[in-house]
PDB file of N, CA and C in Angstrom:
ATOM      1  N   UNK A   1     -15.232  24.603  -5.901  1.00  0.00           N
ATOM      2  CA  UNK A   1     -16.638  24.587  -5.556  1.00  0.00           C
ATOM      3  C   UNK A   1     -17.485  25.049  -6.741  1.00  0.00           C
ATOM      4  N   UNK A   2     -17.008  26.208  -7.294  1.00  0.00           N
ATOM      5  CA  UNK A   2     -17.809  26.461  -8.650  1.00  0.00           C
ATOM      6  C   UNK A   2     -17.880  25.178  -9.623  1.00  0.00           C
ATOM      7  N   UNK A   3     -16.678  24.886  -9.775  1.00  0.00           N
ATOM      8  CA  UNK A   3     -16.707  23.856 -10.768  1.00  0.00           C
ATOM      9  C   UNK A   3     -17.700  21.960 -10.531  1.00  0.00           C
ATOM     10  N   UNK A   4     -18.092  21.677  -9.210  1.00  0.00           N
ATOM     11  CA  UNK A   4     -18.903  21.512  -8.576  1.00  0.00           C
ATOM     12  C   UNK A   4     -20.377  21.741  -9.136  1.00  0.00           C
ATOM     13  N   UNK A   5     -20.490  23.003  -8.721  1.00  0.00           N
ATOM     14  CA  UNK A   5     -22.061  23.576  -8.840  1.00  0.00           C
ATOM     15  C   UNK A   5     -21.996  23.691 -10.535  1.00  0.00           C
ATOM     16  N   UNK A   6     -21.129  24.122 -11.752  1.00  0.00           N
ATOM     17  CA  UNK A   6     -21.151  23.831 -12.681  1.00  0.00           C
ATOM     18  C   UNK A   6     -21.717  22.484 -13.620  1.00  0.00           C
ATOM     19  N   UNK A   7     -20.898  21.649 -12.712  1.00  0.00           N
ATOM     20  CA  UNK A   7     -21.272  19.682 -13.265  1.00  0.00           C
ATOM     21  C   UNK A   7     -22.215  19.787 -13.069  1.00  0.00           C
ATOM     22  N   UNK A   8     -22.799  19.846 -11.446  1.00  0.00           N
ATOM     23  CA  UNK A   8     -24.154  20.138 -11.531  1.00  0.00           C
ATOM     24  C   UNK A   8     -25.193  19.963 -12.199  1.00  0.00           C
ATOM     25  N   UNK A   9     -25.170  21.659 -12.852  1.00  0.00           N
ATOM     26  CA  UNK A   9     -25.850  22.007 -13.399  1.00  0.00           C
ATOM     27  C   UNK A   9     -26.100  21.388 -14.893  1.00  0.00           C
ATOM     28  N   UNK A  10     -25.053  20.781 -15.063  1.00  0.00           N
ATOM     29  CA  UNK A  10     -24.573  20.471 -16.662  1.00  0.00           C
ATOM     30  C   UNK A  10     -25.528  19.016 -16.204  1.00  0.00           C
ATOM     31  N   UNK A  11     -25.253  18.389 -15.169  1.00  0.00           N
ATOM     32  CA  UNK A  11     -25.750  16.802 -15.469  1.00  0.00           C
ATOM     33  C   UNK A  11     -27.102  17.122 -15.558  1.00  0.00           C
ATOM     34  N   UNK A  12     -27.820  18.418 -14.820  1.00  0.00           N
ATOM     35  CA  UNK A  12     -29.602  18.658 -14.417  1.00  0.00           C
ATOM     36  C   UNK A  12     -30.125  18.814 -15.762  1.00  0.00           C
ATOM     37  N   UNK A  13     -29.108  19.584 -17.234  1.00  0.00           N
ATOM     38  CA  UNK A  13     -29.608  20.325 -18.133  1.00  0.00           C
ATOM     39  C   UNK A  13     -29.803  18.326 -18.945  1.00  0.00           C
ATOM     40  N   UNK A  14     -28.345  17.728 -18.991  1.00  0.00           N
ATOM     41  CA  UNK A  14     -28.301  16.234 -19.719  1.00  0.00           C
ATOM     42  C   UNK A  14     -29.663  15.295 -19.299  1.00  0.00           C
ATOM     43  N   UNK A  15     -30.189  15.222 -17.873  1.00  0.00           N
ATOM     44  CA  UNK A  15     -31.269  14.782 -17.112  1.00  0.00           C
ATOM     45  C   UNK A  15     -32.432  15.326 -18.079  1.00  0.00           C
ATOM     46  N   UNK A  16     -32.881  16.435 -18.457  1.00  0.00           N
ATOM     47  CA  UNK A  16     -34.040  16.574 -18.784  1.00  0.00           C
ATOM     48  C   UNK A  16     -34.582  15.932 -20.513  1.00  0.00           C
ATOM     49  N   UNK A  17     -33.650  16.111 -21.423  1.00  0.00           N
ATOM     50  CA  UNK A  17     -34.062  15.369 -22.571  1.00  0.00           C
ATOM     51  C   UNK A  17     -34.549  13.634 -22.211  1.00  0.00           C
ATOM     52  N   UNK A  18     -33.757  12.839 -21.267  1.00  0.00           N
ATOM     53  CA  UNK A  18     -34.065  11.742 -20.845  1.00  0.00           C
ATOM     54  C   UNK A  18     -35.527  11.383 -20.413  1.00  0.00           C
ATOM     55  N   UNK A  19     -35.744  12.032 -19.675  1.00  0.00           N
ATOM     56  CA  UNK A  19     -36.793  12.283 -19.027  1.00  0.00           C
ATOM     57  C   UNK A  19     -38.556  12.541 -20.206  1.00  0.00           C
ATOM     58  N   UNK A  20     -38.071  13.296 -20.470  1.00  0.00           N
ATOM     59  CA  UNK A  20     -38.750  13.580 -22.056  1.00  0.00           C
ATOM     60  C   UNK A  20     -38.809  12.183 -22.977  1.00  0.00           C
ATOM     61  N   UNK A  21     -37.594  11.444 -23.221  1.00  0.00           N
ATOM     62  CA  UNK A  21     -37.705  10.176 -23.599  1.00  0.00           C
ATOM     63  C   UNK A  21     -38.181   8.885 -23.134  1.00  0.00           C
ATOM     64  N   UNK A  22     -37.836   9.602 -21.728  1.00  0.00           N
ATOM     65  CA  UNK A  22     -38.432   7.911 -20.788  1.00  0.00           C
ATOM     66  C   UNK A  22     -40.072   8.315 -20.865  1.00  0.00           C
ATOM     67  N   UNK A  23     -40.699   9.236 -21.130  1.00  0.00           N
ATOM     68  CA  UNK A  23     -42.577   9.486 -21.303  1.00  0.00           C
ATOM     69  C   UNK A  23     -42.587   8.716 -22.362  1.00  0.00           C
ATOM     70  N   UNK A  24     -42.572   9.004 -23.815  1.00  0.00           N
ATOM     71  CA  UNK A  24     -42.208   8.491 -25.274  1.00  0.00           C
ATOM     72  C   UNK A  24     -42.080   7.295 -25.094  1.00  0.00           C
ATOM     73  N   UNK A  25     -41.009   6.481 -24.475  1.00  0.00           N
ATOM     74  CA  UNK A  25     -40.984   5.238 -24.654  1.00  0.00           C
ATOM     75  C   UNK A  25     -41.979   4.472 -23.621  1.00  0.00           C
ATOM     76  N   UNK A  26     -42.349   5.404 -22.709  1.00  0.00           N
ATOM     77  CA  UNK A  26     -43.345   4.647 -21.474  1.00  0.00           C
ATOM     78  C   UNK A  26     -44.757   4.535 -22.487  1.00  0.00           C
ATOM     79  N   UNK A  27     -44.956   5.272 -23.435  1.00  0.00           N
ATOM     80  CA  UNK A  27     -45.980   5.441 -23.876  1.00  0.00           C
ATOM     81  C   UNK A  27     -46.197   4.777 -24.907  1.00  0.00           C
ATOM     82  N   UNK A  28     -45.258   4.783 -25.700  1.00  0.00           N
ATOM     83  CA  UNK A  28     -44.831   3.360 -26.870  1.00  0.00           C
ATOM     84  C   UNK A  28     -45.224   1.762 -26.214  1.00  0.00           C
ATOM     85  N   UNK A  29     -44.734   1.911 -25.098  1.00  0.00           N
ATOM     86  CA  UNK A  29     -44.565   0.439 -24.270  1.00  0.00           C
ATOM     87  C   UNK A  29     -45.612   0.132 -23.865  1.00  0.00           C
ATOM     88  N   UNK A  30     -46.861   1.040 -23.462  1.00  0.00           N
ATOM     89  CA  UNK A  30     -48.506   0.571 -23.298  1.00  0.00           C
ATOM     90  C   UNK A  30     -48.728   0.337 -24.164  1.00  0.00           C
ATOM     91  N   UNK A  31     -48.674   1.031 -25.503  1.00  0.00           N
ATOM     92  CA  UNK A  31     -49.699   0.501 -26.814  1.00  0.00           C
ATOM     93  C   UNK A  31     -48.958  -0.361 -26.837  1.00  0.00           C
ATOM     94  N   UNK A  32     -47.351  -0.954 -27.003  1.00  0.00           N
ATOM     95  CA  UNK A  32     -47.201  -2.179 -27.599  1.00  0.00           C
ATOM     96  C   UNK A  32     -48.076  -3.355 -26.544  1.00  0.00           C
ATOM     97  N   UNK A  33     -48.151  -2.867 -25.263  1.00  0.00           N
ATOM     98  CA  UNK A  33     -48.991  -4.033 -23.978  1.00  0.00           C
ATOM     99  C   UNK A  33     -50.220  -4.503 -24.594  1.00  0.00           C
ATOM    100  N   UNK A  34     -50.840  -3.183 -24.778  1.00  0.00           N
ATOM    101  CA  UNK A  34     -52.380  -2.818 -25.190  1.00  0.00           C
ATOM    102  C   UNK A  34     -52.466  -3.960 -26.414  1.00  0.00           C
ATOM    103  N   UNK A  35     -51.504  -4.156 -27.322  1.00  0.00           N
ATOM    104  CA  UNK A  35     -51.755  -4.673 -28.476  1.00  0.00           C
ATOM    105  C   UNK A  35     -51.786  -6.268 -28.401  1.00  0.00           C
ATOM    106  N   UNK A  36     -50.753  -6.933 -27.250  1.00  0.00           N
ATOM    107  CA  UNK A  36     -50.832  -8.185 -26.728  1.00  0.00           C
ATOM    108  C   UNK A  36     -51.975  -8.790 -25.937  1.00  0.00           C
ATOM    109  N   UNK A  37     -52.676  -7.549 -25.401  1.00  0.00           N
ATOM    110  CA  UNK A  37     -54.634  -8.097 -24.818  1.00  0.00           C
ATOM    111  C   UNK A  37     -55.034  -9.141 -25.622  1.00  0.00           C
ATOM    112  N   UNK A  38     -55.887 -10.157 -25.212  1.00  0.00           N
ATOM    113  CA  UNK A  38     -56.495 -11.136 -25.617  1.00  0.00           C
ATOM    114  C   UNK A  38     -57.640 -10.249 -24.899  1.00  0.00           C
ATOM    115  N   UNK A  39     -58.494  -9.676 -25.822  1.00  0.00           N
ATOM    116  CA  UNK A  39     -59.642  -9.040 -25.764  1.00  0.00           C
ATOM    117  C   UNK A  39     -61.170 -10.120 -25.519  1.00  0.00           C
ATOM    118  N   UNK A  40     -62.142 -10.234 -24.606  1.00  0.00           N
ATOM    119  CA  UNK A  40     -63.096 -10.977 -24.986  1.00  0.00           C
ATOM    120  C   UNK A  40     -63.688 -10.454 -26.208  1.00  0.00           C
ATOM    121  N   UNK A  41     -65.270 -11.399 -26.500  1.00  0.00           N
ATOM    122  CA  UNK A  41     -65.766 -11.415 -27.286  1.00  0.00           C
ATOM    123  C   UNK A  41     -67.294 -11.045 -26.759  1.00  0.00           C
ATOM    124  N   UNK A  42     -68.083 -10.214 -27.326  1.00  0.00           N
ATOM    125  CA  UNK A  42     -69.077  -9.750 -27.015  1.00  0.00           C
ATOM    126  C   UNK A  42     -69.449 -10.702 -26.452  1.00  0.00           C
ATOM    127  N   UNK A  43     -70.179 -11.882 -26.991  1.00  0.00           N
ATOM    128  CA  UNK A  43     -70.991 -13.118 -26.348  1.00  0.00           C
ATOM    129  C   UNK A  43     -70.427 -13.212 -24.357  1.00  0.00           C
ATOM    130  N   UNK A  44     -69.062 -13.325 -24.774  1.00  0.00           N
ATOM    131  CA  UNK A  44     -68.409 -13.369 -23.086  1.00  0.00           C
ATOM    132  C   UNK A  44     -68.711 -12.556 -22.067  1.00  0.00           C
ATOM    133  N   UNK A  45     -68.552 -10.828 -22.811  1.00  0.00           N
ATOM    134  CA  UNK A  45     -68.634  -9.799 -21.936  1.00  0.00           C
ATOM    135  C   UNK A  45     -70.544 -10.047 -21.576  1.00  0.00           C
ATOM    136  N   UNK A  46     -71.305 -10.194 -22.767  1.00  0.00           N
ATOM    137  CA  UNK A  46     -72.589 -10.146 -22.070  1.00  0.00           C
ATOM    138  C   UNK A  46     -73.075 -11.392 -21.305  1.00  0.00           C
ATOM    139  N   UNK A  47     -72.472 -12.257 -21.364  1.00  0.00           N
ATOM    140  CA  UNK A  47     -72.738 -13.581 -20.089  1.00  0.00           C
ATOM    141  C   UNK A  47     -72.625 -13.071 -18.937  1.00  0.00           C
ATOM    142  N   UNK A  48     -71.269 -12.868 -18.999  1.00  0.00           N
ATOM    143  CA  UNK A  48     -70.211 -12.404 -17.725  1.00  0.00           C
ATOM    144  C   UNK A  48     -71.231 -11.105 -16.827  1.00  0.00           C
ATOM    145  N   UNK A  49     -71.676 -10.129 -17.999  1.00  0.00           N
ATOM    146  CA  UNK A  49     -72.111  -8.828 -17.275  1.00  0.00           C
ATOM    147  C   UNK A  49     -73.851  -9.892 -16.785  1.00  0.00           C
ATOM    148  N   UNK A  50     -74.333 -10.441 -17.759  1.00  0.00           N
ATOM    149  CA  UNK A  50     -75.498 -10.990 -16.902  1.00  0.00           C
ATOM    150  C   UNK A  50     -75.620 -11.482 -15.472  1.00  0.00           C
ATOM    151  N   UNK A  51     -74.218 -12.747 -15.353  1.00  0.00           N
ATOM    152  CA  UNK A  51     -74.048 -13.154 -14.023  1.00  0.00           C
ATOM    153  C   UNK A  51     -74.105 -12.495 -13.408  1.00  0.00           C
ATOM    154  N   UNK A  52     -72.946 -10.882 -13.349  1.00  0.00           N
ATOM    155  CA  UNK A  52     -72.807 -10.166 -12.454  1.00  0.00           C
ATOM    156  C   UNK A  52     -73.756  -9.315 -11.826  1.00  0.00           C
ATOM    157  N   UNK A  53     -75.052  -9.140 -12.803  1.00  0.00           N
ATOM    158  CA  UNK A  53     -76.202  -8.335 -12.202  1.00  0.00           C
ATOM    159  C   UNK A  53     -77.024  -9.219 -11.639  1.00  0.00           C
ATOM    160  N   UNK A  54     -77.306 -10.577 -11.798  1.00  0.00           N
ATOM    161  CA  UNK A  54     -78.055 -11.680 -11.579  1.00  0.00           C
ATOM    162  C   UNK A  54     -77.809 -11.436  -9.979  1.00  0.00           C
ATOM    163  N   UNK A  55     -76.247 -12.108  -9.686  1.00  0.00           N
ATOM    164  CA  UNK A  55     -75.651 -12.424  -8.565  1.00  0.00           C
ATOM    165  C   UNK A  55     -75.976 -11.233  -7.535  1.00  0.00           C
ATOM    166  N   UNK A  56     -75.422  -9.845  -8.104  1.00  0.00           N
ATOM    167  CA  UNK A  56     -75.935  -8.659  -7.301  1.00  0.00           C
ATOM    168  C   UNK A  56     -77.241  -8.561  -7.025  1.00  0.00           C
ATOM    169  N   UNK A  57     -78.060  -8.678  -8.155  1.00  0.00           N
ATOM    170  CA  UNK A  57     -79.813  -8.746  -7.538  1.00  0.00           C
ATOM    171  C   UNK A  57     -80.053  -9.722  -6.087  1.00  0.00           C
ATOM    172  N   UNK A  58     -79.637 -11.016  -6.717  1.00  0.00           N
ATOM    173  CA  UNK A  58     -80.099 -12.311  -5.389  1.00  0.00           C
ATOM    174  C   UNK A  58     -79.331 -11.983  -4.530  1.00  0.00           C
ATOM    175  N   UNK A  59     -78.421 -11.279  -3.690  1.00  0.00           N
ATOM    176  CA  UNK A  59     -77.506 -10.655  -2.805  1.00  0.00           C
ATOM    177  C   UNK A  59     -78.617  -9.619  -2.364  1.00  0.00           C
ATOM    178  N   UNK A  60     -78.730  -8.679  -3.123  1.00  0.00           N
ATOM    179  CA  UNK A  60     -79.475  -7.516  -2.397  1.00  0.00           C
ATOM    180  C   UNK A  60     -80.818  -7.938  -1.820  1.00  0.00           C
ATOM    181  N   UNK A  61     -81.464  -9.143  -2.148  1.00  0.00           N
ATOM    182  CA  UNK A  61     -82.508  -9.744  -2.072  1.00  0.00           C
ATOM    183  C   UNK A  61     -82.348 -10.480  -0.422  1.00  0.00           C
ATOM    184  N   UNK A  62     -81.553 -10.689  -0.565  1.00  0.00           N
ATOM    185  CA  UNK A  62     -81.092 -11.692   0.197  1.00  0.00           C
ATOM    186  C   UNK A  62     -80.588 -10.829   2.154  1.00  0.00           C
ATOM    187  N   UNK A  63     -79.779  -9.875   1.657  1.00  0.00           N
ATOM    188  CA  UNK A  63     -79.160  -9.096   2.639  1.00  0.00           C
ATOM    189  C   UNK A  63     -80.855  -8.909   2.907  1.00  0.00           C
ATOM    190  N   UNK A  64     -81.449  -7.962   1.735  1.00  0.00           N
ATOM    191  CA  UNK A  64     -82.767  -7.471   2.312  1.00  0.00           C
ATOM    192  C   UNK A  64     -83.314  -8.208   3.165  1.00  0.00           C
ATOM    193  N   UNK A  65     -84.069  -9.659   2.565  1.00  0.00           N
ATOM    194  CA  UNK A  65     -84.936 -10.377   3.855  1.00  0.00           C
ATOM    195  C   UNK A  65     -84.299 -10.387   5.117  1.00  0.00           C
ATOM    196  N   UNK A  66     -82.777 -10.921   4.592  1.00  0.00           N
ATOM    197  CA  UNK A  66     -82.038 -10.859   6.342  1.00  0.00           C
ATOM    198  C   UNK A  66     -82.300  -9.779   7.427  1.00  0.00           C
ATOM    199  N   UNK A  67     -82.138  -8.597   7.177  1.00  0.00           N
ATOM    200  CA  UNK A  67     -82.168  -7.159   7.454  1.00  0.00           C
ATOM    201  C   UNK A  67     -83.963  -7.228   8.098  1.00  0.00           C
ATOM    202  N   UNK A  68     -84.531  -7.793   7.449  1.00  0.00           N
ATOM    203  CA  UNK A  68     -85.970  -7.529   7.345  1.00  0.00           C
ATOM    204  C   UNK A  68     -86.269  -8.249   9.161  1.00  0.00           C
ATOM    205  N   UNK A  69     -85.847  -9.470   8.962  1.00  0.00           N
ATOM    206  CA  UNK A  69     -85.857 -10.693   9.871  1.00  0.00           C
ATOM    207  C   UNK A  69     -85.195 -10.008  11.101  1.00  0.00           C
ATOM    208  N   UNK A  70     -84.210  -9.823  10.852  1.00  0.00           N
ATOM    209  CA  UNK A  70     -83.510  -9.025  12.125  1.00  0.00           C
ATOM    210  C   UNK A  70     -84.192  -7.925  12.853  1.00  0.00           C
ATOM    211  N   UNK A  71     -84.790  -7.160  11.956  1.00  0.00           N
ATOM    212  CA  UNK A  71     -85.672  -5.738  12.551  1.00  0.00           C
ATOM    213  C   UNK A  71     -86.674  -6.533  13.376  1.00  0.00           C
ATOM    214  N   UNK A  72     -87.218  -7.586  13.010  1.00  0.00           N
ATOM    215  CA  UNK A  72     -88.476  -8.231  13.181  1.00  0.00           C
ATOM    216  C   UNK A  72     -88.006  -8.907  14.548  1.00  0.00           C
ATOM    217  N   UNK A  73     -87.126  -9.733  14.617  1.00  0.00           N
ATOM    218  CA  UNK A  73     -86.594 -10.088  16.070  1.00  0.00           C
ATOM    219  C   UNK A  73     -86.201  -9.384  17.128  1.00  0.00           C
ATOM    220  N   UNK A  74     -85.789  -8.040  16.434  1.00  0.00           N
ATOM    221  CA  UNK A  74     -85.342  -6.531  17.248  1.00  0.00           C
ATOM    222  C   UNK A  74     -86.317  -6.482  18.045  1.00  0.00           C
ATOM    223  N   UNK A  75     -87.821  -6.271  17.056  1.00  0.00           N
ATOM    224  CA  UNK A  75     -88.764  -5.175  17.523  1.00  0.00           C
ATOM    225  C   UNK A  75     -89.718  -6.465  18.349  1.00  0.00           C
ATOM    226  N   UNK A  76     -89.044  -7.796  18.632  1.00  0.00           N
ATOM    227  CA  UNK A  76     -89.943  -8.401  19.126  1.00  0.00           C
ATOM    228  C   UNK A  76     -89.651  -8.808  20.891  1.00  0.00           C
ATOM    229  N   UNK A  77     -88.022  -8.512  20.710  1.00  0.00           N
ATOM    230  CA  UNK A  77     -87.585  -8.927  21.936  1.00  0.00           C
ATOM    231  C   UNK A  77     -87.916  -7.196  22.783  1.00  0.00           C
ATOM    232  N   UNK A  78     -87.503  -6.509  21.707  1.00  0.00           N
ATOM    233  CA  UNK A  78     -87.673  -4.548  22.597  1.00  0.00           C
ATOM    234  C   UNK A  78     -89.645  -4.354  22.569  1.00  0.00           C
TER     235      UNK A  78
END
């Protein structure tokens, strides 16, 4: 049984340098990811970000009148 709880201990102490290595190489292995990005190009990102505020404005615009219309039918039938 000692000899047991010995291995143990011996495989827990072999476990931790690994562990230490598997961070290191996890961390190696993003930058090498990071480095394969096909990054846009300004021109793209500011189209892209235009649409996306465009689209959000005429949405909020939009929910709004709805919202508006609805109160208005609310307060016409109550």
């Amino acid at each position: 049984m000692a000899e047991n709880v010995a291995a143990k201990t011996a495989d827990k102490a072999e476990k931790k340098p690994e562990k230490k290595q598997h961070k290191v190489s996890y961390w190696k292995g993003l930058k090498a990811e990071f480095k394969k990005v096909v990054w846009p190009d300004r021109e793209t990102v500011t189209k892209q970000t235009i649409v996306v505020l465009a689209v959000s404005l005429i949405l909020g615009v939009l929910i709004g009148v709805m919202d508006m219309i609805f109160k208005f039918g609310i307060n016409l039938i109550i």
